[in-house]
PDB file of N, CA and C in Angstrom:
ATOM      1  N   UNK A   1       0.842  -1.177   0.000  1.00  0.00           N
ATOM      2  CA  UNK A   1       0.000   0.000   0.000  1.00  0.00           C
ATOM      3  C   UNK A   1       0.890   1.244   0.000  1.00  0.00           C
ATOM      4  N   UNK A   2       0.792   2.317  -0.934  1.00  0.00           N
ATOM      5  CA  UNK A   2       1.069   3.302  -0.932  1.00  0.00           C
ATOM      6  C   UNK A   2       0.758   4.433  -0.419  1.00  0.00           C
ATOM      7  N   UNK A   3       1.698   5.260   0.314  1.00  0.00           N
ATOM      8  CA  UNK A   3       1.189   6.501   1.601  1.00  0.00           C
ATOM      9  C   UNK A   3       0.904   7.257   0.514  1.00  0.00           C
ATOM     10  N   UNK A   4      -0.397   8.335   0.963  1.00  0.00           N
ATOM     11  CA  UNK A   4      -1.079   9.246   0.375  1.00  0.00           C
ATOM     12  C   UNK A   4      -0.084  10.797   0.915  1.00  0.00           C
ATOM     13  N   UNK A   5       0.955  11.321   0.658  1.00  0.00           N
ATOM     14  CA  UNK A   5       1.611  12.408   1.133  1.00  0.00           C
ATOM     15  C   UNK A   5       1.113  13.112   0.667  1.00  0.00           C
ATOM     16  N   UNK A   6      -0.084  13.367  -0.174  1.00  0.00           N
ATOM     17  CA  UNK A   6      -0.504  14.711  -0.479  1.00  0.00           C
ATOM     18  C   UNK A   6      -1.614  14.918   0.062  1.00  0.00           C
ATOM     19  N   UNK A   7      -2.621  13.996   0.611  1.00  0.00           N
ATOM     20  CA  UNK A   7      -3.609  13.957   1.994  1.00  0.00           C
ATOM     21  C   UNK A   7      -3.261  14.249   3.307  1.00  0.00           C
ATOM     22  N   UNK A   8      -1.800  13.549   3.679  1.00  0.00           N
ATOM     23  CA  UNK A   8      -1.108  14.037   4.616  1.00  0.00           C
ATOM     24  C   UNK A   8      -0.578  15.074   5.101  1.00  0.00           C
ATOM     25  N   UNK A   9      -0.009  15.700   3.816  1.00  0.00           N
ATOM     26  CA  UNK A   9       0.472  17.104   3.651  1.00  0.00           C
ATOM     27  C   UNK A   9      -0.850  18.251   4.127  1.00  0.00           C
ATOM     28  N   UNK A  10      -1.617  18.167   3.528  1.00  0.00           N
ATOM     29  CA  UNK A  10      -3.099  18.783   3.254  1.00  0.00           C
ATOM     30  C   UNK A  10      -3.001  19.369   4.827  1.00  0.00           C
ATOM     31  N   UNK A  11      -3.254  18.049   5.787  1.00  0.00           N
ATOM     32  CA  UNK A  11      -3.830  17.757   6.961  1.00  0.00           C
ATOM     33  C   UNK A  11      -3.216  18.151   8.350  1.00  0.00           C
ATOM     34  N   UNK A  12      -1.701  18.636   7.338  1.00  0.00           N
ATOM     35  CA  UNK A  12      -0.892  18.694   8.433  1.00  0.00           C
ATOM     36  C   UNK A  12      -1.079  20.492   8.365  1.00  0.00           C
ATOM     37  N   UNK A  13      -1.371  20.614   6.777  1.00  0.00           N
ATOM     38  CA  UNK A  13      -1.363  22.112   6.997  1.00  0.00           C
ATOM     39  C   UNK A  13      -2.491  23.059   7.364  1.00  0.00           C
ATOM     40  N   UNK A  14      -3.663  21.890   7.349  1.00  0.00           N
ATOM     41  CA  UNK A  14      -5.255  22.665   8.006  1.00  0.00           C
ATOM     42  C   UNK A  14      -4.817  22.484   9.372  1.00  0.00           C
ATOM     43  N   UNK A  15      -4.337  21.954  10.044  1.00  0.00           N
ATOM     44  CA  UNK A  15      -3.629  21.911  11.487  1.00  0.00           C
ATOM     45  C   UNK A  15      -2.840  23.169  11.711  1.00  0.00           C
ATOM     46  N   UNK A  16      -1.681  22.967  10.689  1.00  0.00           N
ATOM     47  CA  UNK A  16      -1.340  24.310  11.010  1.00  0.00           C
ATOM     48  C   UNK A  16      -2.003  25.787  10.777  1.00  0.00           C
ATOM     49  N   UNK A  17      -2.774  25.702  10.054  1.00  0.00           N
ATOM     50  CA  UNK A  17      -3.776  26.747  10.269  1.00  0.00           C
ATOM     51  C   UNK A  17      -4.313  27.145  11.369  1.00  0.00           C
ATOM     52  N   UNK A  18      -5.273  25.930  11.760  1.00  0.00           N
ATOM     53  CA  UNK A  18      -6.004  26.232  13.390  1.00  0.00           C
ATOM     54  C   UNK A  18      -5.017  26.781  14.192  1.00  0.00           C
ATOM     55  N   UNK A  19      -3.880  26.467  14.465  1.00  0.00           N
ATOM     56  CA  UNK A  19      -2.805  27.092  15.425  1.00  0.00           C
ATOM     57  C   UNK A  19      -2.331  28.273  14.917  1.00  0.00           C
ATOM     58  N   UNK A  20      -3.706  29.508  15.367  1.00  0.00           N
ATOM     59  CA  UNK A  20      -3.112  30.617  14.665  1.00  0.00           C
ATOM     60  C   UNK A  20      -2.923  31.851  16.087  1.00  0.00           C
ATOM     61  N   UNK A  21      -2.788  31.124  16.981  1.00  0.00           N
ATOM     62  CA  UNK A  21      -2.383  31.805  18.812  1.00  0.00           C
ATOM     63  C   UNK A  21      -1.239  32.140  18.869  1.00  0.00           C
ATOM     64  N   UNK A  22      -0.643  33.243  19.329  1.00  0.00           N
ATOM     65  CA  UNK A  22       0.710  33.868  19.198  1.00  0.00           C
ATOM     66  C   UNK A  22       1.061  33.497  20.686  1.00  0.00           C
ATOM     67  N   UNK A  23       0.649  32.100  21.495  1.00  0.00           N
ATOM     68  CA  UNK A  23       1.605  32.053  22.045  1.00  0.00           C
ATOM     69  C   UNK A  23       2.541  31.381  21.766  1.00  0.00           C
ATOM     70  N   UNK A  24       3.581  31.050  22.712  1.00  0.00           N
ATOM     71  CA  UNK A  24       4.742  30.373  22.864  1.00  0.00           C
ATOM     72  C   UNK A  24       4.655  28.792  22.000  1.00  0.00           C
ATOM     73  N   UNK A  25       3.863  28.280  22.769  1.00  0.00           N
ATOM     74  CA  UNK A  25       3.466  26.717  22.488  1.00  0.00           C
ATOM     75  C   UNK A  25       2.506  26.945  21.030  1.00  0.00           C
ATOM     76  N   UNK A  26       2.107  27.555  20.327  1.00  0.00           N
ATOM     77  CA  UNK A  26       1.526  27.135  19.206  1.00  0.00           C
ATOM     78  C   UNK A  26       2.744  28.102  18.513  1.00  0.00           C
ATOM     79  N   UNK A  27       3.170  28.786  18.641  1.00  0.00           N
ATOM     80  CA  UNK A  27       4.181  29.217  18.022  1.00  0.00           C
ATOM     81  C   UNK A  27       5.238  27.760  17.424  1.00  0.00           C
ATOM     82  N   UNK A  28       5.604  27.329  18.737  1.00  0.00           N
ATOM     83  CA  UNK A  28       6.391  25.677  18.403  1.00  0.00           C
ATOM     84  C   UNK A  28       5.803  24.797  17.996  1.00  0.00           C
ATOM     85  N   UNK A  29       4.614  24.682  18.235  1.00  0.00           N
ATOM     86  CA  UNK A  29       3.903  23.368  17.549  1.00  0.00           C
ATOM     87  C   UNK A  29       4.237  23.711  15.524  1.00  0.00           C
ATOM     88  N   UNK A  30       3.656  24.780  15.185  1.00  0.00           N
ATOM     89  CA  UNK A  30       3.553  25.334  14.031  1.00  0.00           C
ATOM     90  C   UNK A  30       4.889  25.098  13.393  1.00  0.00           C
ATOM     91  N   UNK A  31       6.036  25.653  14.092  1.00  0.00           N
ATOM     92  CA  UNK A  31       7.352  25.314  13.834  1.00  0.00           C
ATOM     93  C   UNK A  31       8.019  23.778  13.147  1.00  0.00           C
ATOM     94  N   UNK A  32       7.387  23.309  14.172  1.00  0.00           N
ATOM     95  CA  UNK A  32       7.545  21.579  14.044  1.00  0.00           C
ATOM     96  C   UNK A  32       6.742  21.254  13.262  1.00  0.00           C
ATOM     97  N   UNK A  33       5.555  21.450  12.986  1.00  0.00           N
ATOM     98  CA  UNK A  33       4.313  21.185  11.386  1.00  0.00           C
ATOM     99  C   UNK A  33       5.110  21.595  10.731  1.00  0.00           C
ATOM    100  N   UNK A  34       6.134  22.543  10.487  1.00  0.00           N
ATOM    101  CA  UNK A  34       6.327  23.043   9.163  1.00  0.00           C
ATOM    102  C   UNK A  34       7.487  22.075   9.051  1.00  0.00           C
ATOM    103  N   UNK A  35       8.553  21.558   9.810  1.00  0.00           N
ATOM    104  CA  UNK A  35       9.606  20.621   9.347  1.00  0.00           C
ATOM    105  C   UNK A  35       8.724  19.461   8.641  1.00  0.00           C
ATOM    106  N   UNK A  36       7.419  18.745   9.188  1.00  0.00           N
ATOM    107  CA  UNK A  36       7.194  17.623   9.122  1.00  0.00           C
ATOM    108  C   UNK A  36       6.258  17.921   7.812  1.00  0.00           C
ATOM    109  N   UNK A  37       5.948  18.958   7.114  1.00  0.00           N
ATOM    110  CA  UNK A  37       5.464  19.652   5.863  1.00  0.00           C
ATOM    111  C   UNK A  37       6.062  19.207   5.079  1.00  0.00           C
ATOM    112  N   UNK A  38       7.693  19.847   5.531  1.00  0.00           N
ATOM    113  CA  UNK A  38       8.642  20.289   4.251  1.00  0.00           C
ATOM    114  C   UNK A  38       9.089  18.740   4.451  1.00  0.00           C
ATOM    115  N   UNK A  39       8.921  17.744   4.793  1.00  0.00           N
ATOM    116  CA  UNK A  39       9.958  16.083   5.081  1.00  0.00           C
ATOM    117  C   UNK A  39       8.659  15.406   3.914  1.00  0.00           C
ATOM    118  N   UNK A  40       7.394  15.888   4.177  1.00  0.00           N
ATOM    119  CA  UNK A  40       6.566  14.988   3.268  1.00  0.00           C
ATOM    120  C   UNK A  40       6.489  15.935   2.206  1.00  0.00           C
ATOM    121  N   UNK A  41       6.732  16.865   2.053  1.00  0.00           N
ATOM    122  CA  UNK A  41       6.775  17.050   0.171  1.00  0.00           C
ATOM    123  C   UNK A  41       7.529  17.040  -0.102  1.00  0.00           C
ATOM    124  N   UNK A  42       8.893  16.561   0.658  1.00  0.00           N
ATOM    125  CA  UNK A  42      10.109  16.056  -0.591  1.00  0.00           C
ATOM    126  C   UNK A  42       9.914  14.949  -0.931  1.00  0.00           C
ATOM    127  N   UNK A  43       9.282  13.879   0.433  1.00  0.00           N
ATOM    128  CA  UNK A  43       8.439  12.562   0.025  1.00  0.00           C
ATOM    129  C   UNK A  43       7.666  12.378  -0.800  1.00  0.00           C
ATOM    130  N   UNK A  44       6.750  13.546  -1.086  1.00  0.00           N
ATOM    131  CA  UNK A  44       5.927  13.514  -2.210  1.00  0.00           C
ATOM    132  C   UNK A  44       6.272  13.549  -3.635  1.00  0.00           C
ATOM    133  N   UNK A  45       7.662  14.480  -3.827  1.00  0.00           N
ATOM    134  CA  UNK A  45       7.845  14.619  -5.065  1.00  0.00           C
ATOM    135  C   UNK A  45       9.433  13.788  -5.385  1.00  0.00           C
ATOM    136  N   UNK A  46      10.187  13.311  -4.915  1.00  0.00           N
ATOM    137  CA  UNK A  46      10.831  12.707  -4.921  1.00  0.00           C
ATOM    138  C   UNK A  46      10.704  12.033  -5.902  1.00  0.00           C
ATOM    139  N   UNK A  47      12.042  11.543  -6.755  1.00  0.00           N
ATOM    140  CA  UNK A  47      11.937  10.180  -8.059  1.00  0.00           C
ATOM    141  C   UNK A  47      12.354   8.931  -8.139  1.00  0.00           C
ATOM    142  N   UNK A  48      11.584   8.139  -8.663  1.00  0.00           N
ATOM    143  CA  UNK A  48      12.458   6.815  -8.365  1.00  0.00           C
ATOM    144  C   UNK A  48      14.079   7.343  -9.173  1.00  0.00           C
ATOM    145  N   UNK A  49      15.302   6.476  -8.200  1.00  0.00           N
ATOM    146  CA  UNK A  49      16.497   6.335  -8.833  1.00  0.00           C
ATOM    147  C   UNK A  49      16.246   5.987 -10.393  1.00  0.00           C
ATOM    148  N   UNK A  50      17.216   6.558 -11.197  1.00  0.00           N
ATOM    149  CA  UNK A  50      17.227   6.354 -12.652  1.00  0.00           C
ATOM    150  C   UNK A  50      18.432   5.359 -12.975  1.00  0.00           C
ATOM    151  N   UNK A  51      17.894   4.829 -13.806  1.00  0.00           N
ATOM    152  CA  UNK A  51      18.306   3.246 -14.174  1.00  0.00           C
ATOM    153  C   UNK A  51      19.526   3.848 -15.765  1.00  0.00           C
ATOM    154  N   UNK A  52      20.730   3.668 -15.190  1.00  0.00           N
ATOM    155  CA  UNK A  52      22.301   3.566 -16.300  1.00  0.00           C
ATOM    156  C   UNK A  52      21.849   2.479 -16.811  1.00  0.00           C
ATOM    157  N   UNK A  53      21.875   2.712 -18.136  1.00  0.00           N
ATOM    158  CA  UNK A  53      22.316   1.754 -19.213  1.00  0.00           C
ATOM    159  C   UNK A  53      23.942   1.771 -20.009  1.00  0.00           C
ATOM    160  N   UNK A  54      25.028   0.993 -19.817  1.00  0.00           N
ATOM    161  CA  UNK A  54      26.118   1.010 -20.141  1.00  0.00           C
ATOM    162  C   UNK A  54      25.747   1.020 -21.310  1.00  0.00           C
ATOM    163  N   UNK A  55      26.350   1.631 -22.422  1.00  0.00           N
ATOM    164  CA  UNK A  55      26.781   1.365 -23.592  1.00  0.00           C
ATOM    165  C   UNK A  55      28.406   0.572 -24.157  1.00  0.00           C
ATOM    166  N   UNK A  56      27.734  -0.379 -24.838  1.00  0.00           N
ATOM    167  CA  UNK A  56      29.011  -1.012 -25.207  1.00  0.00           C
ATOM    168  C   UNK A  56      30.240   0.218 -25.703  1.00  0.00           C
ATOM    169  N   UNK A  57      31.600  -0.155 -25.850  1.00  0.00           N
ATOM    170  CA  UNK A  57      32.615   0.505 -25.851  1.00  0.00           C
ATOM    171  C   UNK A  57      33.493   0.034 -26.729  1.00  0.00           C
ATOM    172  N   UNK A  58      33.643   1.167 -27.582  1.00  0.00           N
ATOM    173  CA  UNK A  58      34.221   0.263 -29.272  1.00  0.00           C
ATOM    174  C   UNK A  58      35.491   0.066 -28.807  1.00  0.00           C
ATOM    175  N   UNK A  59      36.544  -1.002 -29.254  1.00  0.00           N
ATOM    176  CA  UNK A  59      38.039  -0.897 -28.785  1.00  0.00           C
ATOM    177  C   UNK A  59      38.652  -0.446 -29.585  1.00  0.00           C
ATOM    178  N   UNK A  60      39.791   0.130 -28.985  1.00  0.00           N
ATOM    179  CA  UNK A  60      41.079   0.778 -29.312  1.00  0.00           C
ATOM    180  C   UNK A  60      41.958   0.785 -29.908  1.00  0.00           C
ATOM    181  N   UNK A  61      42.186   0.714 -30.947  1.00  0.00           N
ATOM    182  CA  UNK A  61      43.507   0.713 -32.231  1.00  0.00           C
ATOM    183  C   UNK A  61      44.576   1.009 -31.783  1.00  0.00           C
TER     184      UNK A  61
END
């Protein structure tokens, strides 16, 4: 099964919305949503590794 990071993402950021209190503690919570934001949309867009194909190699005279 494949994680949905762009549902996740979504969810993390209507969260960070609601935490819109200038205190201390939603100040940090918000802080920490935003690392765990920016960790799933590199997850999200990330590529599979790309696959080298050697090419044969003419020899040398």
């Amino acid at each position: 099964m494949q994680s949905d990071f762009a549902a996740a993402r979504q969810l993390l950021e209507r969260a960070q919305d609601e935490l819109c209190g200038s205190d201390e503690t939603s100040q940090k919570i918000r802080e920490s949503l935003d690392l765990l934001i920016e960790a799933i949309a590199t997850a999200e867009y990330r590529r599979p590794p790309a696959e080298i194909v050697p090419f044969p190699r003419k020899a040398r005279l």
